[in-house]
Protein backbone atom coordinates (compact mmCIF):
# COMPACT_ATOMS: atom_id res chain seq x y z
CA UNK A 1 76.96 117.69 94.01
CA UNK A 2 76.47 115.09 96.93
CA UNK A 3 75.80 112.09 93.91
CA UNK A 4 79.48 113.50 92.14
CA UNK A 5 81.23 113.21 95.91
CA UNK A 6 79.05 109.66 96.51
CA UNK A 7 80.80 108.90 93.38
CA UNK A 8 84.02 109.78 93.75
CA UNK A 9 83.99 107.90 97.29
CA UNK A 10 82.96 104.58 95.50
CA UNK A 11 85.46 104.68 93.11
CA UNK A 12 88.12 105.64 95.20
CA UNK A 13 86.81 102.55 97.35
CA UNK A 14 87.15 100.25 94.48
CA UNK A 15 90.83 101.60 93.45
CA UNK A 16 92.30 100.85 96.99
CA UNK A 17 90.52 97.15 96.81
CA UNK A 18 91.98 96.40 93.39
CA UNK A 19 96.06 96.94 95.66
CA UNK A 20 97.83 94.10 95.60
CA UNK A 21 99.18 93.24 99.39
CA UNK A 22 102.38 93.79 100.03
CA UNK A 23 105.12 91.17 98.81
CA UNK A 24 107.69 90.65 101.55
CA UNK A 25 111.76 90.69 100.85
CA UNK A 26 113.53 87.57 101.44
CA UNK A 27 114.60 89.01 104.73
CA UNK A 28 111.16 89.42 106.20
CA UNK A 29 110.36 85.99 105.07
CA UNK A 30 113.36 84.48 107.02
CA UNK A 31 112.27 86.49 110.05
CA UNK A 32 108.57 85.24 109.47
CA UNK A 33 109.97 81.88 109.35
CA UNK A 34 111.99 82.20 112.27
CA UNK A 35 109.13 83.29 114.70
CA UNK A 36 106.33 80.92 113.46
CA UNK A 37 109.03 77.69 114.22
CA UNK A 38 109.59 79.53 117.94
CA UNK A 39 106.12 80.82 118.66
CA UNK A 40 103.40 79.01 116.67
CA UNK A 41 103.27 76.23 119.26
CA UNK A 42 99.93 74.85 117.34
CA UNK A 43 101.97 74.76 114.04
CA UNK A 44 99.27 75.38 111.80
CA UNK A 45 101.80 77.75 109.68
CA UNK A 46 99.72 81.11 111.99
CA UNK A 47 100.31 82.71 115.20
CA UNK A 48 97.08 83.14 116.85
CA UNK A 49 95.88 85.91 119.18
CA UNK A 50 97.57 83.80 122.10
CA UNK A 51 100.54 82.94 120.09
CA UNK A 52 101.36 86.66 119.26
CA UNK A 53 100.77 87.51 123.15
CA UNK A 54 103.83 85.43 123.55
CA UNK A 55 106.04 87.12 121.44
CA UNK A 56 109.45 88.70 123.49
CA UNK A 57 109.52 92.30 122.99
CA UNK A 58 112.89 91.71 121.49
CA UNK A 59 111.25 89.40 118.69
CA UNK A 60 108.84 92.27 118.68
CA UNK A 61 111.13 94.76 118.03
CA UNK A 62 113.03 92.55 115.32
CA UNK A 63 109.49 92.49 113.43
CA UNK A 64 109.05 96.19 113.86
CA UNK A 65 112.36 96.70 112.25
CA UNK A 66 111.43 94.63 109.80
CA UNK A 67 108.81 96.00 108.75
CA UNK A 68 106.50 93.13 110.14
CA UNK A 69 105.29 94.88 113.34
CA UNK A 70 101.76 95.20 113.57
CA UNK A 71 99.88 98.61 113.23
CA UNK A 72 97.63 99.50 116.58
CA UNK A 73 94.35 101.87 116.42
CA UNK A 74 95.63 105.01 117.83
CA UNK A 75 92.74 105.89 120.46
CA UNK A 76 93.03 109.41 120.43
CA UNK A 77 91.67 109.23 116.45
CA UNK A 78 88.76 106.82 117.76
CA UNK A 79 88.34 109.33 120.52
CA UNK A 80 88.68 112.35 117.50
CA UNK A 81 86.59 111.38 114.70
């Protein structure tokens, strides 16, 4: 029973590795373009650590919107698990 549920984990593994990412819509490409020419001060076509730190919560909420906000750890299911 433990190999069949060993298994089963490794190939659900392997299924969630073959996903394609996401493809953005034109929209969140404009918006992606639009913050890396104010905030990627490096232009190297990324927004580093620092970089993001600089984002305006406005801009921030415009990504969120978007669907371009980041997703954060929730500590209480660190805390949980």
């Amino acid at each position: 029973m433990i190999g069949l549920g060993c298994a089963l984990a490794l190939t659900l593994n392997a299924a969630d590795a073959d996903k394609k990412p996401h493809k953005r819509t034109p929209e969140q490409k404009a918006l992606m373009k639009e913050m890396l020419s104010k905030y990627d001060s490096d232009k190297n076509g990324k927004l580093s650590k620092e970089e993001q730190a600089k984002i305006s919560s406005e801009d921030r909420e415009k990504m969120e919107k978007a669907g371009l906000g980041q997703k954060k750890k929730n500590k209480e299911n660190k805390t949980a698990k």
